[in-house]
N, C-alpha and C. Protein backbone atom coordinates (compact mmCIF):
# COMPACT_ATOMS: atom_id res chain seq x y z
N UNK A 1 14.81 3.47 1.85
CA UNK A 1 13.58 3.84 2.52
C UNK A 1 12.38 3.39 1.67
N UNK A 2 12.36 3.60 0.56
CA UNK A 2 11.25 3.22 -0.79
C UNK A 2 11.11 1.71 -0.47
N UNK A 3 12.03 1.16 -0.33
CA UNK A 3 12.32 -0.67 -0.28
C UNK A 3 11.56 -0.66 0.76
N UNK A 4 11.53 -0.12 2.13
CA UNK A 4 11.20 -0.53 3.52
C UNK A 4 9.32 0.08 3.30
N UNK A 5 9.21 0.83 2.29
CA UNK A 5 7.68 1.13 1.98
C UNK A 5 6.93 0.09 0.95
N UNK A 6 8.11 -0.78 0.13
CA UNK A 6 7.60 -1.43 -0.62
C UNK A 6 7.04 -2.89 -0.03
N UNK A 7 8.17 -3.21 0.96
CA UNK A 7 7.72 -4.22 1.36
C UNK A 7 6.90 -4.50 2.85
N UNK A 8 6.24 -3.28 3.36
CA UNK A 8 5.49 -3.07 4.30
C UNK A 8 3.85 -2.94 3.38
N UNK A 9 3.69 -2.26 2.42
CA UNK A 9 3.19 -2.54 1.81
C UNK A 9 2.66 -4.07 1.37
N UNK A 10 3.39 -4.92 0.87
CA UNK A 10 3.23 -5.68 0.19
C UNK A 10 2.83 -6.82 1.25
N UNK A 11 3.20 -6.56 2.76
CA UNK A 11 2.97 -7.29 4.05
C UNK A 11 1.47 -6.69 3.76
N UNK A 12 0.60 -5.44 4.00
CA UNK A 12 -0.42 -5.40 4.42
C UNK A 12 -1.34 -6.10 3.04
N UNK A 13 -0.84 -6.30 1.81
CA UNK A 13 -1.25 -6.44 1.17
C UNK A 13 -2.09 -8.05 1.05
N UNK A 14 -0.43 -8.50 1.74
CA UNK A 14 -1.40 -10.28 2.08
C UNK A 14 -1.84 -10.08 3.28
N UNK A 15 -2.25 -9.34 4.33
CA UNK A 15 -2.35 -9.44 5.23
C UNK A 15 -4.22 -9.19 4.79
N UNK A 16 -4.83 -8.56 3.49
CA UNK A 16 -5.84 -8.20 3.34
C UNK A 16 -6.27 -9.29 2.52
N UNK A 17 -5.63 -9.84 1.67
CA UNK A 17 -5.49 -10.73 0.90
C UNK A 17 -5.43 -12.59 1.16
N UNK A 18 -5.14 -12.69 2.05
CA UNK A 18 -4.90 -14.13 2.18
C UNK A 18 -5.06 -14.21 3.91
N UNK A 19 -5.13 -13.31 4.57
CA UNK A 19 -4.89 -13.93 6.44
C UNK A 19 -6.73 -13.21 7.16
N UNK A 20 -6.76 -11.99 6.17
CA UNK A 20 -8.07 -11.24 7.55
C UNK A 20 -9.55 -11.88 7.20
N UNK A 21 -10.43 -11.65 8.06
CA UNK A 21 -11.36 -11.87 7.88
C UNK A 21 -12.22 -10.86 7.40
N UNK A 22 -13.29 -10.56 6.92
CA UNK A 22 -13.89 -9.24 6.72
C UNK A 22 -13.77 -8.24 7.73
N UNK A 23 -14.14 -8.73 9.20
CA UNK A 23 -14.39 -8.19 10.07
C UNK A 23 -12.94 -7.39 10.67
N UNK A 24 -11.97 -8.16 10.90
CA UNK A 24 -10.45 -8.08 10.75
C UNK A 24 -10.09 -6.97 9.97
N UNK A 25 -10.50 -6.86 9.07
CA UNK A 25 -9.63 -6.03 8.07
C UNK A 25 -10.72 -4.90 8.38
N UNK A 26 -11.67 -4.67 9.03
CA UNK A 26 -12.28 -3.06 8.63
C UNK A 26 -11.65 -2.84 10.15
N UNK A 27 -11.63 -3.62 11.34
CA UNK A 27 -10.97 -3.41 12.36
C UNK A 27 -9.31 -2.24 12.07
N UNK A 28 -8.64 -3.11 11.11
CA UNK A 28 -7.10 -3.24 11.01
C UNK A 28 -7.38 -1.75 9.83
N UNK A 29 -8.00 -1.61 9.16
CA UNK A 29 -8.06 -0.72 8.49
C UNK A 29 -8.38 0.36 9.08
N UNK A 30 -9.15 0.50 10.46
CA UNK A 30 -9.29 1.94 11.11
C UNK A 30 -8.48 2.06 11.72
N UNK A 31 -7.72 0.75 12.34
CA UNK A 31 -6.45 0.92 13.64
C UNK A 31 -5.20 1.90 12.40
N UNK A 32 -5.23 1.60 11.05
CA UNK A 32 -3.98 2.50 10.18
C UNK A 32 -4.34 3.23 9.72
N UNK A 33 -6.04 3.75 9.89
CA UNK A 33 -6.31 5.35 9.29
C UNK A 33 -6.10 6.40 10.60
N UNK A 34 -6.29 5.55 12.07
CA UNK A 34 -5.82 6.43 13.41
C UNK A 34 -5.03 6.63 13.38
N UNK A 35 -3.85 5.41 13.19
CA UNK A 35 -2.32 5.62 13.66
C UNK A 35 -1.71 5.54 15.08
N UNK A 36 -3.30 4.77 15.75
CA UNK A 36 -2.70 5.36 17.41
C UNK A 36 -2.75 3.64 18.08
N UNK A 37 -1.24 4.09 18.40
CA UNK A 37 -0.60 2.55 18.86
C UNK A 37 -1.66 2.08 20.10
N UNK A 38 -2.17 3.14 20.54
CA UNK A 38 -3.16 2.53 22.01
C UNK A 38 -4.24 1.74 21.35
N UNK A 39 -4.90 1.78 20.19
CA UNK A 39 -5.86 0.97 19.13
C UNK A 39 -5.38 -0.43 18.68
N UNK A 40 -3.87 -0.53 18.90
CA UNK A 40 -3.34 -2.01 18.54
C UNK A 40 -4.10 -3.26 19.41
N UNK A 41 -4.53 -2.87 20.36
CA UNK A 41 -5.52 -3.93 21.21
C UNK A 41 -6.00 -4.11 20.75
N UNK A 42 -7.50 -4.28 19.66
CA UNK A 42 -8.19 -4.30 19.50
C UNK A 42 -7.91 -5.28 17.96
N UNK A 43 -7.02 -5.53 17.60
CA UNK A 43 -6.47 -6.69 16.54
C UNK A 43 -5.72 -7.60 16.72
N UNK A 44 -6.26 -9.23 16.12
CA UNK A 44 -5.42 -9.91 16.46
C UNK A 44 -4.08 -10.21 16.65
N UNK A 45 -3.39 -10.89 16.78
CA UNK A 45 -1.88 -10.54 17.55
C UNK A 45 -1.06 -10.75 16.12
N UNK A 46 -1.72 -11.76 14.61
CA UNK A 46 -1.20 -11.34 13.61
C UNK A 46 -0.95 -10.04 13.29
N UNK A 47 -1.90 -9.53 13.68
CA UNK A 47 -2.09 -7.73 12.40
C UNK A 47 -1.67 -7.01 14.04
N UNK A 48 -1.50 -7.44 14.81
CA UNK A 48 -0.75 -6.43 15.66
C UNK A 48 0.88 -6.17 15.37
N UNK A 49 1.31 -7.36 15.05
CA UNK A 49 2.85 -7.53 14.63
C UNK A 49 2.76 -6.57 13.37
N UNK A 50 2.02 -6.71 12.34
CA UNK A 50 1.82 -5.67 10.86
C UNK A 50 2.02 -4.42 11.49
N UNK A 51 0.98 -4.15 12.49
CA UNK A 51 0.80 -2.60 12.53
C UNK A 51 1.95 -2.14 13.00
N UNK A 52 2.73 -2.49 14.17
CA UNK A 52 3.55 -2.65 15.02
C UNK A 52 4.81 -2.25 14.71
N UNK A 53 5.20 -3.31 13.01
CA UNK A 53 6.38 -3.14 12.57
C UNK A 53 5.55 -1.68 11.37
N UNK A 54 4.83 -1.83 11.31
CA UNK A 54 4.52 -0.28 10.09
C UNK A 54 4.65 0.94 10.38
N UNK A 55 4.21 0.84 12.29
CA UNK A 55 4.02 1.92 12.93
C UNK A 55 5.77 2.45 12.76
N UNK A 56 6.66 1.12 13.64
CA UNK A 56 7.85 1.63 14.18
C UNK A 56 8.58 1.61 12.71
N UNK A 57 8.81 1.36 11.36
CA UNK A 57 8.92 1.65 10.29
C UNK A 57 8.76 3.14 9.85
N UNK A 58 7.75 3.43 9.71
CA UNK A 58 7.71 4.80 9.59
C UNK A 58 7.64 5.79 10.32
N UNK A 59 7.43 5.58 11.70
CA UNK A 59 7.96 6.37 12.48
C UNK A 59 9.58 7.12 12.47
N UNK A 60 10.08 5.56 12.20
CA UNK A 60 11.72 5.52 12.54
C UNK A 60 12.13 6.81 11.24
N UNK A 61 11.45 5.94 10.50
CA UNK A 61 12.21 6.63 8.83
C UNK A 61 11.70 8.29 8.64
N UNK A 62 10.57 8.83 9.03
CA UNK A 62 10.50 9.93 9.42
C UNK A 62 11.36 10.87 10.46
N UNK A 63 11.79 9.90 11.32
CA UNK A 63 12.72 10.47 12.26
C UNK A 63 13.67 10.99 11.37
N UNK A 64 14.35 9.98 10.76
CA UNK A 64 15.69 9.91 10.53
C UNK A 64 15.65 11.24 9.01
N UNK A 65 14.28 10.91 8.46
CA UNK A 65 14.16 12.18 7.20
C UNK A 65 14.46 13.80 8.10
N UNK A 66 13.43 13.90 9.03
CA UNK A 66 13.40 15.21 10.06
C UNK A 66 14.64 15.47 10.60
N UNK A 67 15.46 14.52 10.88
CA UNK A 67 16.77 14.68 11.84
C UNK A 67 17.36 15.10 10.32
N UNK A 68 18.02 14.35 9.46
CA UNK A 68 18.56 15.06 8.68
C UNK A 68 18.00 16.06 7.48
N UNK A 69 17.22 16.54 6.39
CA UNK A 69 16.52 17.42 6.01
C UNK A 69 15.78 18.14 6.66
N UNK A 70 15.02 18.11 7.68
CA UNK A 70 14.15 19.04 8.89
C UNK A 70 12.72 18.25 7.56
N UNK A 71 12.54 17.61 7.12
CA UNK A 71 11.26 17.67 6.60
C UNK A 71 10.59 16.52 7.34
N UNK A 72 9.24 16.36 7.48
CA UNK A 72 8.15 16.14 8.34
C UNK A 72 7.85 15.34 7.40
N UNK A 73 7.99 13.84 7.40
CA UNK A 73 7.32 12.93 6.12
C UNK A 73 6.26 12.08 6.19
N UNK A 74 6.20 12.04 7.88
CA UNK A 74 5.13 10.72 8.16
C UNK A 74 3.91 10.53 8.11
N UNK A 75 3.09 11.36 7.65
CA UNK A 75 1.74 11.41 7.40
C UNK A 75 2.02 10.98 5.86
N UNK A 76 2.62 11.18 5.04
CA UNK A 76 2.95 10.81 3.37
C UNK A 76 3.74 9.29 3.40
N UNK A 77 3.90 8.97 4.88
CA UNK A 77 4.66 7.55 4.62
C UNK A 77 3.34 7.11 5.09
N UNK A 78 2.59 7.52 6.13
CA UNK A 78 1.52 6.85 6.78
C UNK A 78 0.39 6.61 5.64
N UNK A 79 0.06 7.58 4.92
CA UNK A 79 -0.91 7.11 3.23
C UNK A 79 -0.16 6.12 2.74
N UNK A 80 0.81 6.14 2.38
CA UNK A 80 1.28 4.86 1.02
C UNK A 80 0.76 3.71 1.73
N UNK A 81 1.49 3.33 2.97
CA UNK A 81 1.00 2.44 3.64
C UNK A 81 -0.42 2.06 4.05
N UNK A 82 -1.34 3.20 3.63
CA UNK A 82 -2.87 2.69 3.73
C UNK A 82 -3.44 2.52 2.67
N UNK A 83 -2.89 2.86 1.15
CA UNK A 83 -3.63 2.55 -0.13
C UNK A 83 -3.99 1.20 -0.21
N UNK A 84 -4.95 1.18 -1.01
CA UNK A 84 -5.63 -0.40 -0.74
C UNK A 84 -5.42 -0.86 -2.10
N UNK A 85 -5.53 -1.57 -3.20
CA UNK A 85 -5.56 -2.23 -4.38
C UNK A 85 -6.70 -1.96 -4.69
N UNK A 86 -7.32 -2.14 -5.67
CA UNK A 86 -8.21 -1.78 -6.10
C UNK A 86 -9.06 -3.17 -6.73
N UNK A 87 -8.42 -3.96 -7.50
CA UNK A 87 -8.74 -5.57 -7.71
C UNK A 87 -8.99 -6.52 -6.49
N UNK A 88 -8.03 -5.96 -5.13
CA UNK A 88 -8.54 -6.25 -4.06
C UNK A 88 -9.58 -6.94 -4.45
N UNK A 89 -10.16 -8.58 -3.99
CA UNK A 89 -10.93 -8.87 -3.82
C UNK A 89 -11.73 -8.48 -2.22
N UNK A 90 -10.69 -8.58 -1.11
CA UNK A 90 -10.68 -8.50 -0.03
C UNK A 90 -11.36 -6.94 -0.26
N UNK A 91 -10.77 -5.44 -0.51
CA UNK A 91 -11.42 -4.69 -1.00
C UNK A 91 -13.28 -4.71 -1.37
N UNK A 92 -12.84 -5.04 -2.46
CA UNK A 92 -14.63 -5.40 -3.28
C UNK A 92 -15.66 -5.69 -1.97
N UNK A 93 -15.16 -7.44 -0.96
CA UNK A 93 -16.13 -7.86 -0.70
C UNK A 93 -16.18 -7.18 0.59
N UNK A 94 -15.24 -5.77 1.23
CA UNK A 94 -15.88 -4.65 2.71
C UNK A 94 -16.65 -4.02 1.69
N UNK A 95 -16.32 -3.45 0.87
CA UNK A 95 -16.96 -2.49 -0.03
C UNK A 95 -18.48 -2.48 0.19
N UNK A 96 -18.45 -3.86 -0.42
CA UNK A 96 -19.81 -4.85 -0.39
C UNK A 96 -20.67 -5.35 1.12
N UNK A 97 -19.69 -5.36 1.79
CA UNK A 97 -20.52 -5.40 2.69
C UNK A 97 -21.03 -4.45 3.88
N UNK A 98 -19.96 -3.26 3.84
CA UNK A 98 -20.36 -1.71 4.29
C UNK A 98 -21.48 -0.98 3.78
N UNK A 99 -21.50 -1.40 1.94
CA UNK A 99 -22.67 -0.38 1.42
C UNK A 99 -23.54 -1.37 1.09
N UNK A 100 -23.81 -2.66 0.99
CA UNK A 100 -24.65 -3.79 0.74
C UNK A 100 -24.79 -3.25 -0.69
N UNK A 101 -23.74 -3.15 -1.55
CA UNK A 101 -24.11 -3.54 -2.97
C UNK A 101 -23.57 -4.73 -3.86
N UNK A 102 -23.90 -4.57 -4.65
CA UNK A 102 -23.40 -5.68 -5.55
C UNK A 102 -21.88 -5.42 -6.02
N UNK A 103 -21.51 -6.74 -6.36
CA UNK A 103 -19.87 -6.73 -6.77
C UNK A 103 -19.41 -5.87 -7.89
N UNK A 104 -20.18 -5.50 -8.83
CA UNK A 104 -19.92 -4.86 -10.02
C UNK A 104 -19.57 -3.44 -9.30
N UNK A 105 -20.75 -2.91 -8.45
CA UNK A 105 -21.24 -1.94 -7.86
C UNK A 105 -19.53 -1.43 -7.07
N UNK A 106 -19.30 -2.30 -6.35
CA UNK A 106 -18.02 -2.21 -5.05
C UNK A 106 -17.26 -2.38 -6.28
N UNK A 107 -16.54 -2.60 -7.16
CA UNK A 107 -15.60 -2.82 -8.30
C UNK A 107 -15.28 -1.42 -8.84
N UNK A 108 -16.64 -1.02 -9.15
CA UNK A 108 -16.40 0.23 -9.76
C UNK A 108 -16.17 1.25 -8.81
N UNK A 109 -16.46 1.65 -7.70
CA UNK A 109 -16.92 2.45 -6.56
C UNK A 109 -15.51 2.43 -6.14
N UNK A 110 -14.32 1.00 -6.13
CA UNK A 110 -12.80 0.61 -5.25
C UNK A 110 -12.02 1.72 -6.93
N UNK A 111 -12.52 1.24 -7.69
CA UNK A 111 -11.52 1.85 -9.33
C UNK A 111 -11.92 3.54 -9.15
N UNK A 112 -13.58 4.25 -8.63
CA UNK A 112 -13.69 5.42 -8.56
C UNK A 112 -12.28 5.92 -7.70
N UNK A 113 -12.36 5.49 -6.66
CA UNK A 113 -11.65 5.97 -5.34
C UNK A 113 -10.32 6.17 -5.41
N UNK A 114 -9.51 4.88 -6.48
CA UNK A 114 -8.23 4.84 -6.71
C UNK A 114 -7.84 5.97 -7.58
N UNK A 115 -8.91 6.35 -8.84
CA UNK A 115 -9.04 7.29 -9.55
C UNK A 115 -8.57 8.50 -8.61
N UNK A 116 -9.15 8.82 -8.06
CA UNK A 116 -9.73 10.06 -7.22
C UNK A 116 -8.40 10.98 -6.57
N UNK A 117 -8.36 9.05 -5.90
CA UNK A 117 -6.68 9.26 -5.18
C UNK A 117 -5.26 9.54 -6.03
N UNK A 118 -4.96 8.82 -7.17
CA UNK A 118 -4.09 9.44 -8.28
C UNK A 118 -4.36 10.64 -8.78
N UNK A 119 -5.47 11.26 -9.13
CA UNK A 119 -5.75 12.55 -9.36
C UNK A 119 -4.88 13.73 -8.14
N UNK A 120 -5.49 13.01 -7.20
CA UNK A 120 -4.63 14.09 -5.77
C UNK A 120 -3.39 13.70 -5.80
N UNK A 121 -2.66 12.66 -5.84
CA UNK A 121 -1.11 12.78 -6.06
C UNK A 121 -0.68 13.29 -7.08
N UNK A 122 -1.06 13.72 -8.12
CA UNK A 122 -0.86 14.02 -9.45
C UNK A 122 -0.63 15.44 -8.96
N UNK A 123 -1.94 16.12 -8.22
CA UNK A 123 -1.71 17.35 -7.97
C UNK A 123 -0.98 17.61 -7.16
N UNK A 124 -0.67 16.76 -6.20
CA UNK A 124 0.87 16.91 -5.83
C UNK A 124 1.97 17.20 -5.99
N UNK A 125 2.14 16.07 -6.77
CA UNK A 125 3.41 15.84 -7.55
C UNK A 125 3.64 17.07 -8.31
N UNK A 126 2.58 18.25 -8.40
CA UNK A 126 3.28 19.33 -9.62
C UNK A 126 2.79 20.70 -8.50
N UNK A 127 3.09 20.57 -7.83
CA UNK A 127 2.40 21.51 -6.47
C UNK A 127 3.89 21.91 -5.90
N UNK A 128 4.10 23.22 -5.52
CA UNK A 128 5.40 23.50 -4.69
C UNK A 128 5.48 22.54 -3.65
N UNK A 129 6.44 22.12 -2.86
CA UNK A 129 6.68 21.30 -2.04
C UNK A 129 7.89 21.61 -1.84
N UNK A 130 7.96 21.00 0.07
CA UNK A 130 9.52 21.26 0.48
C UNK A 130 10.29 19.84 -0.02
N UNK A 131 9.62 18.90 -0.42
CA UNK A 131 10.55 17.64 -0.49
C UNK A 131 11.04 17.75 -1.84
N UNK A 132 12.59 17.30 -2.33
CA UNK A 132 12.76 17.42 -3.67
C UNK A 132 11.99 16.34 -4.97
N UNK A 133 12.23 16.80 -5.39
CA UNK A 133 11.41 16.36 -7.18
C UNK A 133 11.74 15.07 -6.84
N UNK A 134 13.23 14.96 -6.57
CA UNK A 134 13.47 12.93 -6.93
C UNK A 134 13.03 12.24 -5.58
N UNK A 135 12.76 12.66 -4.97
CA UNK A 135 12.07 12.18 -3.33
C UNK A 135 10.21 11.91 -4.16
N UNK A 136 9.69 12.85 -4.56
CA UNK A 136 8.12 12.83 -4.81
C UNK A 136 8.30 11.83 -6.29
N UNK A 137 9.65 12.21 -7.22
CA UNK A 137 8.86 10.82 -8.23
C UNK A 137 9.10 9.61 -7.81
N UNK A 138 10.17 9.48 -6.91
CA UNK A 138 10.44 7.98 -6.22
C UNK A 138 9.10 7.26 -5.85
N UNK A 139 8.45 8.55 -5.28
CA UNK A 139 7.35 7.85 -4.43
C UNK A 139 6.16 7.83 -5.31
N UNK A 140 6.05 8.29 -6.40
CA UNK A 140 5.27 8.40 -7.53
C UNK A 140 5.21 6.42 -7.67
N UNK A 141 7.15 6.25 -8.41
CA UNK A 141 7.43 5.55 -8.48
C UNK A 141 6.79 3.76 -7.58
N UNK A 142 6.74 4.51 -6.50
CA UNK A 142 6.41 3.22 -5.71
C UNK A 142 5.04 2.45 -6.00
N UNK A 143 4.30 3.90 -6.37
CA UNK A 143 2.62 3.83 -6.23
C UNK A 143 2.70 3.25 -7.50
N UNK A 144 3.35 3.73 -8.86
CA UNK A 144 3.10 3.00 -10.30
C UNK A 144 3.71 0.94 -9.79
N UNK A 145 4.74 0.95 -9.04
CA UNK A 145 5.16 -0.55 -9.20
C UNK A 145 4.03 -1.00 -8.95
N UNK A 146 3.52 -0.87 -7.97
CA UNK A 146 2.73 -1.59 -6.92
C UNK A 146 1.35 -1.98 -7.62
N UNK A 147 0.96 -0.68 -8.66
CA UNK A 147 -0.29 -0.73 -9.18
C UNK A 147 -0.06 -1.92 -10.21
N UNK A 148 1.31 -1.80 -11.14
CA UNK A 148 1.35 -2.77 -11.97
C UNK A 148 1.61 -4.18 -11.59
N UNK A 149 2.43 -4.32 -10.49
CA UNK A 149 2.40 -5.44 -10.13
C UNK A 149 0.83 -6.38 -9.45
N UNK A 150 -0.07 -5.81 -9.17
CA UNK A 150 -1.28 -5.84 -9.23
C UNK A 150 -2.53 -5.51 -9.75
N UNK A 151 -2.14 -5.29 -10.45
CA UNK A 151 -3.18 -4.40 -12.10
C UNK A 151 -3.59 -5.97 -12.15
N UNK A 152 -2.96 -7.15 -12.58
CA UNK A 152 -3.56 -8.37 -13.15
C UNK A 152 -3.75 -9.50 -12.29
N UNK A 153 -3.44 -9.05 -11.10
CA UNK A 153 -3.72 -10.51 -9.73
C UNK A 153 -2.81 -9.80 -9.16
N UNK A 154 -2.22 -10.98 -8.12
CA UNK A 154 -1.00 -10.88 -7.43
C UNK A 154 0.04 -11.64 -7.60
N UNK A 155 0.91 -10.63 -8.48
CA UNK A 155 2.34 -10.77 -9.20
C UNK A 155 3.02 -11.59 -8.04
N UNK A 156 3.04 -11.77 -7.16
CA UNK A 156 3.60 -12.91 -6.28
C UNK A 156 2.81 -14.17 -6.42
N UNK A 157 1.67 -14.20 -6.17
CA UNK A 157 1.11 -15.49 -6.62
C UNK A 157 1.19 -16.09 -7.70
N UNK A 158 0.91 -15.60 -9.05
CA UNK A 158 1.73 -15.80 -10.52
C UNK A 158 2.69 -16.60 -10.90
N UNK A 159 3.85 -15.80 -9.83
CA UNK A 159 5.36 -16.25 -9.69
C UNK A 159 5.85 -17.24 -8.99
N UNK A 160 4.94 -17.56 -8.17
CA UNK A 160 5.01 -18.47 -7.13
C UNK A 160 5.60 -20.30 -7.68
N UNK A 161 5.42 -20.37 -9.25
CA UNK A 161 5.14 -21.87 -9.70
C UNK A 161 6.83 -21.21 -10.67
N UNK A 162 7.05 -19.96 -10.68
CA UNK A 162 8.20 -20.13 -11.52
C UNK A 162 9.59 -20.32 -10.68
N UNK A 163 11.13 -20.38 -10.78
CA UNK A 163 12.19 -20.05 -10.35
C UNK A 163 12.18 -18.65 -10.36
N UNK A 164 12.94 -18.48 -9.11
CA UNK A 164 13.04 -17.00 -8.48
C UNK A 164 13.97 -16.35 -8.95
N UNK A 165 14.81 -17.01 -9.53
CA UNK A 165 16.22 -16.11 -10.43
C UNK A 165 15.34 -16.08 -11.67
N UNK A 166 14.88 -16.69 -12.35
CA UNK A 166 13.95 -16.51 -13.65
C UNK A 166 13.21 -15.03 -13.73
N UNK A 167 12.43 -15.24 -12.50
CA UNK A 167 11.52 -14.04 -12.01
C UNK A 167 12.19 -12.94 -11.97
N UNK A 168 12.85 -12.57 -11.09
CA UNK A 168 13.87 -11.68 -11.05
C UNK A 168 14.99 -11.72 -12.25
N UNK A 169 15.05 -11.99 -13.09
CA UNK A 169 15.56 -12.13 -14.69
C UNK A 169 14.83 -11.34 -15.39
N UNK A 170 13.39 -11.76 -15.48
CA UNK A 170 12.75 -11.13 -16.36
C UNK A 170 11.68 -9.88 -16.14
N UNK A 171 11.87 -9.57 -14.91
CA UNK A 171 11.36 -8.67 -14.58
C UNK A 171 12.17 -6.97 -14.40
N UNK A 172 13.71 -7.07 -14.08
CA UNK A 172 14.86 -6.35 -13.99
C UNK A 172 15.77 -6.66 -15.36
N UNK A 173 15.95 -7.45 -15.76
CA UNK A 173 17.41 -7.65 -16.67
C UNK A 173 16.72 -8.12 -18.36
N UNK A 174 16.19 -8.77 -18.37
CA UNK A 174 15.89 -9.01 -19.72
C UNK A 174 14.86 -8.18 -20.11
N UNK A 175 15.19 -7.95 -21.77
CA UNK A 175 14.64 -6.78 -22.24
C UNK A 175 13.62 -7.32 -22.85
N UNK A 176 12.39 -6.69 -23.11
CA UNK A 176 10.58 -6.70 -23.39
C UNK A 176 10.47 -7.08 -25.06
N UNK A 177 10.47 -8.44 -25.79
CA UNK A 177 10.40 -8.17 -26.80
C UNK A 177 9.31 -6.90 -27.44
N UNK A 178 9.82 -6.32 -28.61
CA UNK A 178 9.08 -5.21 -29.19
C UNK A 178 8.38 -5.74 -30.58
């Protein structure tokens, strides 16, 4: 399930990153803060396929959590899937053009927000809850890959000029000189 969040994720991620237009992405960004499939009109038929497969993704996988545990997950699958990056350039330049400030300005304002938002999972994460401990650090888990794999660009773009068994070598199996 983590896998099917990682790489839905990592779809909206180029989808903000390399395909939308400004305009596109504040569109596509309210159609996944609604959640309401009747709003899929209103985006191109790229980011309709995104939403489409995100929607029926976590829909499904909530089902299948509720059918077996009785727990209710999809509003906590529906956030992961809306966190934004924070280096986001795509980020920076709505930022920038919602509040008409400067780039430094939207830089710091995207790093406040991410702040803000780890603070509230944090308090989560140590908050009674019906889901178990290894369910909430998994998903802890997801939010740390994702940040590091984009903390310095996009760890796919990077990788893009190396071999893919290399990549996957040194990212899983070979150990970090110390």
């Amino acid at each position: 399930m983590l896998t099917r969040v990682g790489v839905l994720i990592t779809l909206i991620d180029d989808i903000y990153d390399v395909y939308g237009t400004l305009d596109e992405l504040e569109v596509f960004g309210n159609v996944l803060e609604r959640w309401e499939i009747n709003d899929m009109d209103q985006l191109p038929d790229y980011m309709k396929i995104c939403f489409l497969a995100t929607y029926n993704a976590v829909n499904e996988m909530g089902y299948d959590v509720l059918k077996e545990q009785g727990l209710l997950i999809i509003k906590y699958l529906k956030n992961l899937v809306e966190l934004k990056r924070g280096d986001n350039p795509k980020s920076i330049q709505c930022d920038m053009h919602e509040s008409g400030v400067s780039e430094e300005e939207a830089r710091q304002h995207i790093k406040f927000l991410i702040s803000e938002t780890l603070k509230l999972m944090n308090e989560d994460r140590v908050a009674k809850s019906l889901f178990p401990q290894a369910f909430v650090e998994s998903t802890m888990n997801v939010i740390r890959m994702a940040m590091s794999m984009y903390q310095k660009g996009d760890v796919f773009g990077v990788y893009q000029e190396r071999d893919p068994k290399e990549t996957v070598l040194s990212i899983i199996v070979n150990p970090i000189p110390i």
